[in-house]
N, C-alpha and C. Protein backbone atom coordinates (compact mmCIF):
# COMPACT_ATOMS: atom_id res chain seq x y z
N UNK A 1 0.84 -1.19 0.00
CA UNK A 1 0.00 0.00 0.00
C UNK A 1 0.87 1.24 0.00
N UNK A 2 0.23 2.48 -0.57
CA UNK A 2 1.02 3.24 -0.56
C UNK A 2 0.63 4.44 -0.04
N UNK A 3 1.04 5.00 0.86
CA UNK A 3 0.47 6.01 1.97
C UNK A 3 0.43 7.58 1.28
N UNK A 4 -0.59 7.79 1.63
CA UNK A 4 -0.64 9.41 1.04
C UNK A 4 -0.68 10.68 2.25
N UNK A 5 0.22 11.32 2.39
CA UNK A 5 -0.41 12.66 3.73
C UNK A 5 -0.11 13.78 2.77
N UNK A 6 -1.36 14.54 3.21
CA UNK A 6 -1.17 15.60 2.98
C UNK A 6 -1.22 17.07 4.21
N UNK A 7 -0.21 17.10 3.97
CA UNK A 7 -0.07 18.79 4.90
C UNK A 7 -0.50 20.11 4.77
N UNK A 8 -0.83 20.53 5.82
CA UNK A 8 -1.18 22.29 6.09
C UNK A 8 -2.76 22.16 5.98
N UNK A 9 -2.98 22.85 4.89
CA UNK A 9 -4.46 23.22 4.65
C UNK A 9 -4.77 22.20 3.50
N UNK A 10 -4.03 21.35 2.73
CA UNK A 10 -4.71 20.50 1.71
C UNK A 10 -5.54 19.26 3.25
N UNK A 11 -4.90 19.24 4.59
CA UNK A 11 -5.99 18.16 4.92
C UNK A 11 -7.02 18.51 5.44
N UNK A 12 -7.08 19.97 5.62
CA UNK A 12 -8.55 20.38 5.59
C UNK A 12 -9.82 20.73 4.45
N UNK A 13 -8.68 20.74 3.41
CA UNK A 13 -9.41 20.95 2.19
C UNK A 13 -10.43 19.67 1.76
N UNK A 14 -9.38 18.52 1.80
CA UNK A 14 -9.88 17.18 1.02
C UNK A 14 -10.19 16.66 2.73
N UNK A 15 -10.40 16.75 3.81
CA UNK A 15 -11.20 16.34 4.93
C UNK A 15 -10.29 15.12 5.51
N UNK A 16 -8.97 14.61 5.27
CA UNK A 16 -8.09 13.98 6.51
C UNK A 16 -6.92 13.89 5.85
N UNK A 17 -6.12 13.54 6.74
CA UNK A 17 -4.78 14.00 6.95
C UNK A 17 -3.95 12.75 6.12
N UNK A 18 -3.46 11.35 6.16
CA UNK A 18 -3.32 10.17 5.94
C UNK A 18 -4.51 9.31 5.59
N UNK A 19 -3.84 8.70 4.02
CA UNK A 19 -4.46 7.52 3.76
C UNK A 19 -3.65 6.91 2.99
N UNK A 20 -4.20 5.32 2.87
CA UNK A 20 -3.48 4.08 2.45
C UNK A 20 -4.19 3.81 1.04
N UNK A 21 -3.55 3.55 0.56
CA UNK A 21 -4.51 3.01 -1.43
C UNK A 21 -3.38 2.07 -1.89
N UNK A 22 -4.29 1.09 -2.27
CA UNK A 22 -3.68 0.10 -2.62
C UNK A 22 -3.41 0.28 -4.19
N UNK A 23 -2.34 0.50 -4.52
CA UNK A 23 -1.10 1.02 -5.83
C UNK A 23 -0.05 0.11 -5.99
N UNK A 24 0.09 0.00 -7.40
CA UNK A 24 1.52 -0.52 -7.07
C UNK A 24 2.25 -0.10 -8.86
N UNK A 25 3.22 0.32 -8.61
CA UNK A 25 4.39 0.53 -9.85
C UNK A 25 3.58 1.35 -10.74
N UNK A 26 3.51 2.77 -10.62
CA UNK A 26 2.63 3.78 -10.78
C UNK A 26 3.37 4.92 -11.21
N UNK A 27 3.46 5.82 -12.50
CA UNK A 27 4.29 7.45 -12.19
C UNK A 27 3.34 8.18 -11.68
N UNK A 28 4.29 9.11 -11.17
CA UNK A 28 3.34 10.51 -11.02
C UNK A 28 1.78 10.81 -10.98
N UNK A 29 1.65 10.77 -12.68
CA UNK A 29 0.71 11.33 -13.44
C UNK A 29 -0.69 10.19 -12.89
N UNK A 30 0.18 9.01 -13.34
CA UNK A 30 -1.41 7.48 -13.30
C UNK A 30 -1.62 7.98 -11.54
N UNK A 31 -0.23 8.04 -10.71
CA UNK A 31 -1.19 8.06 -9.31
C UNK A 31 -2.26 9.46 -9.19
N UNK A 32 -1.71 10.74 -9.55
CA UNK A 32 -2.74 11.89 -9.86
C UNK A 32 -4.15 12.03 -10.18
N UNK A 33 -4.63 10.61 -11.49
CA UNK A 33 -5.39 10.49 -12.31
C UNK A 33 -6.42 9.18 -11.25
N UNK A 34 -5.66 8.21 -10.67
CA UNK A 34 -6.46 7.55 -9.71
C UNK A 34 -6.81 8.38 -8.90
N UNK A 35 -5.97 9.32 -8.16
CA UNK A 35 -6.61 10.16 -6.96
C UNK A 35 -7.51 10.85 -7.18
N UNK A 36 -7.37 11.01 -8.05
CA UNK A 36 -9.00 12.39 -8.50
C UNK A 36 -10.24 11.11 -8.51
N UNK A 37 -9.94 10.00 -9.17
CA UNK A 37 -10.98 9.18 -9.24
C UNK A 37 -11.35 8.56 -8.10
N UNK A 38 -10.80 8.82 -7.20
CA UNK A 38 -11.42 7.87 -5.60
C UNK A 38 -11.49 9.15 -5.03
N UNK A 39 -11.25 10.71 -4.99
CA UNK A 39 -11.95 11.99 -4.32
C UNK A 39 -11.69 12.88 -5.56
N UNK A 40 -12.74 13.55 -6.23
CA UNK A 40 -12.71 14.51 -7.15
C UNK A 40 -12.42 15.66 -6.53
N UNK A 41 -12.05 15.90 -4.94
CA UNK A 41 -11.11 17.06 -4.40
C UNK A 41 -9.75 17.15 -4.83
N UNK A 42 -9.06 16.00 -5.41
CA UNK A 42 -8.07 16.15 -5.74
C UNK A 42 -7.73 16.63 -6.71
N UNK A 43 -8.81 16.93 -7.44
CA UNK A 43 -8.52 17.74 -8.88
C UNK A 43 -8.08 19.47 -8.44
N UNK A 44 -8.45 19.99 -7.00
CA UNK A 44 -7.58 21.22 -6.83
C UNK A 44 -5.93 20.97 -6.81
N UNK A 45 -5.10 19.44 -6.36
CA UNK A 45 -4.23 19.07 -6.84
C UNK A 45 -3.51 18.90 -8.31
N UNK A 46 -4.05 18.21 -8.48
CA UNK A 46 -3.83 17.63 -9.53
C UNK A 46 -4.65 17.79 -10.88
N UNK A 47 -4.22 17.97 -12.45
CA UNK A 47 -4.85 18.36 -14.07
C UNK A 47 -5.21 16.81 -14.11
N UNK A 48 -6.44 16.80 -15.02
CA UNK A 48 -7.16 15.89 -15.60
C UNK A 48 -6.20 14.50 -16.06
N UNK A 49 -5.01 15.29 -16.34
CA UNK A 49 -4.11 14.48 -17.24
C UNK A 49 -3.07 13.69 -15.77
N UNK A 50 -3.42 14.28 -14.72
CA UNK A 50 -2.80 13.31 -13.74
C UNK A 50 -1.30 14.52 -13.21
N UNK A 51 -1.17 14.92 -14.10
CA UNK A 51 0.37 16.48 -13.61
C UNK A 51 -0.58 16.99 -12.10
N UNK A 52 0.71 17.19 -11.62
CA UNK A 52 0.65 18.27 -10.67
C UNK A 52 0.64 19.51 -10.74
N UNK A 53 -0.44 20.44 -9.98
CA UNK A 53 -1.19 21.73 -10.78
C UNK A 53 0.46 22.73 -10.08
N UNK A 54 0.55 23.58 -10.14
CA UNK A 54 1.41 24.69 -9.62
C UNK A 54 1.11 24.83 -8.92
N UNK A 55 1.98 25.31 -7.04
CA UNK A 55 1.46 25.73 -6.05
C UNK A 55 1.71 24.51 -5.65
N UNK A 56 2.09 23.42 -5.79
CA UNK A 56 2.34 22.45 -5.10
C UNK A 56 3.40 22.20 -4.98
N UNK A 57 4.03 20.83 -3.62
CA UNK A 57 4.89 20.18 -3.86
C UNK A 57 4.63 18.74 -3.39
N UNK A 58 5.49 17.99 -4.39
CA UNK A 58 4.85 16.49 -3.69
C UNK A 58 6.31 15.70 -3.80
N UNK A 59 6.52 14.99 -2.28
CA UNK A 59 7.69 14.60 -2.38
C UNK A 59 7.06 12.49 -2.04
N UNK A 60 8.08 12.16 -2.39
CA UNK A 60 8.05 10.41 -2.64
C UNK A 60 8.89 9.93 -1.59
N UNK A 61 9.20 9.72 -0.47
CA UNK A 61 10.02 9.34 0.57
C UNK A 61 11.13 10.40 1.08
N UNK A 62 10.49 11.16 1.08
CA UNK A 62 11.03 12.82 1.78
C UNK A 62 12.08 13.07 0.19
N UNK A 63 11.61 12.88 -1.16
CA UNK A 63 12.44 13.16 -1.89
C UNK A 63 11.79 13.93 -2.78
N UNK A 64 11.87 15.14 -3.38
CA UNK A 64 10.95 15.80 -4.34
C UNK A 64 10.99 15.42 -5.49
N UNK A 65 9.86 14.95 -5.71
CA UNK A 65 9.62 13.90 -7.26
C UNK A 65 10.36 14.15 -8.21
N UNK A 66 10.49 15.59 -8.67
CA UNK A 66 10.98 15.93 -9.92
C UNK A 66 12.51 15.96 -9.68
N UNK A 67 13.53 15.18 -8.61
CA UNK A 67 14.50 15.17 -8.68
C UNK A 67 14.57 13.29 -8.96
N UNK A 68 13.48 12.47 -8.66
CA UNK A 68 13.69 11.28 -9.03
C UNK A 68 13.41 11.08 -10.50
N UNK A 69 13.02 11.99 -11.38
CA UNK A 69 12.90 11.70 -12.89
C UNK A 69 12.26 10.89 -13.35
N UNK A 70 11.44 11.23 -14.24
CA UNK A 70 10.14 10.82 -14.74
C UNK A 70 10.14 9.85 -15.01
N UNK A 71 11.14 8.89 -14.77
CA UNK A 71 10.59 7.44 -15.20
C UNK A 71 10.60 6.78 -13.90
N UNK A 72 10.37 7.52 -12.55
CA UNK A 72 9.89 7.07 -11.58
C UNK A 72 8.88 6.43 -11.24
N UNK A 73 9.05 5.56 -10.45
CA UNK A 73 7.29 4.29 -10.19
C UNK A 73 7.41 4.52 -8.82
N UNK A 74 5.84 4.75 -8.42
CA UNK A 74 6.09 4.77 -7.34
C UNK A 74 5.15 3.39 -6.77
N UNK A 75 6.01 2.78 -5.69
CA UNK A 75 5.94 1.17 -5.35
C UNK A 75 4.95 0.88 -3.85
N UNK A 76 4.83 -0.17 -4.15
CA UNK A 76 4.38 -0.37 -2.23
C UNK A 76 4.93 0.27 -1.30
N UNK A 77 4.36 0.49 -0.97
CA UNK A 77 5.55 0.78 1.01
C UNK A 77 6.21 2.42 0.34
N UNK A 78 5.57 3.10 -0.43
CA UNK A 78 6.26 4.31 -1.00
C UNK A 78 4.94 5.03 0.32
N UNK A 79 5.75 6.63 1.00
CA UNK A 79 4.96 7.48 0.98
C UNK A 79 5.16 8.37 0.76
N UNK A 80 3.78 9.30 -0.08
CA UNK A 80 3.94 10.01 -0.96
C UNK A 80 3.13 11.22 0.14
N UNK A 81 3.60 12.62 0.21
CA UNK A 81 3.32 14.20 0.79
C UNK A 81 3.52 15.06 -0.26
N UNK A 82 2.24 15.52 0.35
CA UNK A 82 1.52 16.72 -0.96
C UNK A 82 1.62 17.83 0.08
N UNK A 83 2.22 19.34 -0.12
CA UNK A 83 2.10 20.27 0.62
C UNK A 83 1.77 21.40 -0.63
N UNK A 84 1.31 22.32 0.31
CA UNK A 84 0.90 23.60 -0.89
C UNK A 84 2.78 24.27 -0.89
N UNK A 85 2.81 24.96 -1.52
CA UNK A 85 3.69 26.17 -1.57
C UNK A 85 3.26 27.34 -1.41
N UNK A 86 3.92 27.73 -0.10
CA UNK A 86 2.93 29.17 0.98
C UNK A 86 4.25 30.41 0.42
N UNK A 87 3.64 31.12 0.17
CA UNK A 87 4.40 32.18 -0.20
C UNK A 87 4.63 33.83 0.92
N UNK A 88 5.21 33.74 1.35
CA UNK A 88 5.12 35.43 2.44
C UNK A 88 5.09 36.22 1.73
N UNK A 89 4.86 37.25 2.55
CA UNK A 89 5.05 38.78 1.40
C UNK A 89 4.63 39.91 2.77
């Protein structure tokens, strides 16, 4: 299974904090495109096409995806954190 948390205000957005979905050997995009399909809240995440919208960051075992390169799968026992990108000013 592959654990999903999301931080700050996305777990008040989509209504809890951690969950488990059973995935396996998945990029990016296919896990994006399932998530919208088991909560259509995730489409403030994530484009139709499964990408991650801007304003985000989503890291794969405390590693930020786009440094593991797109021919990344993400596996059992992977957990995956979605945080917004908060900007000061």
């Amino acid at each position: 299974m592959v654990k999903i948390v999301l931080i700050a205000s996305l777990s008040q957005i989509l209504g809890f904090r951690e969950t488990k979905i059973e995935i396996d050997n998945v990029s990016i995009k296919e896990l994006g495109v399932e998530l919208i399909k088991r909560s259509p809240k995730f489409s403030a995440i994530f484009s139709d096409d499964g990408s991650l919208k801007p304003g985000y960051l989503l890291l794969v075992n405390d590693t930020d995806y786009r440094l593991l390169g797109e021919e990344y799968r993400i596996r059992k026992n992977d957990v995956v954190a979605i945080l917004p990108v908060s900007h000061g000013g």
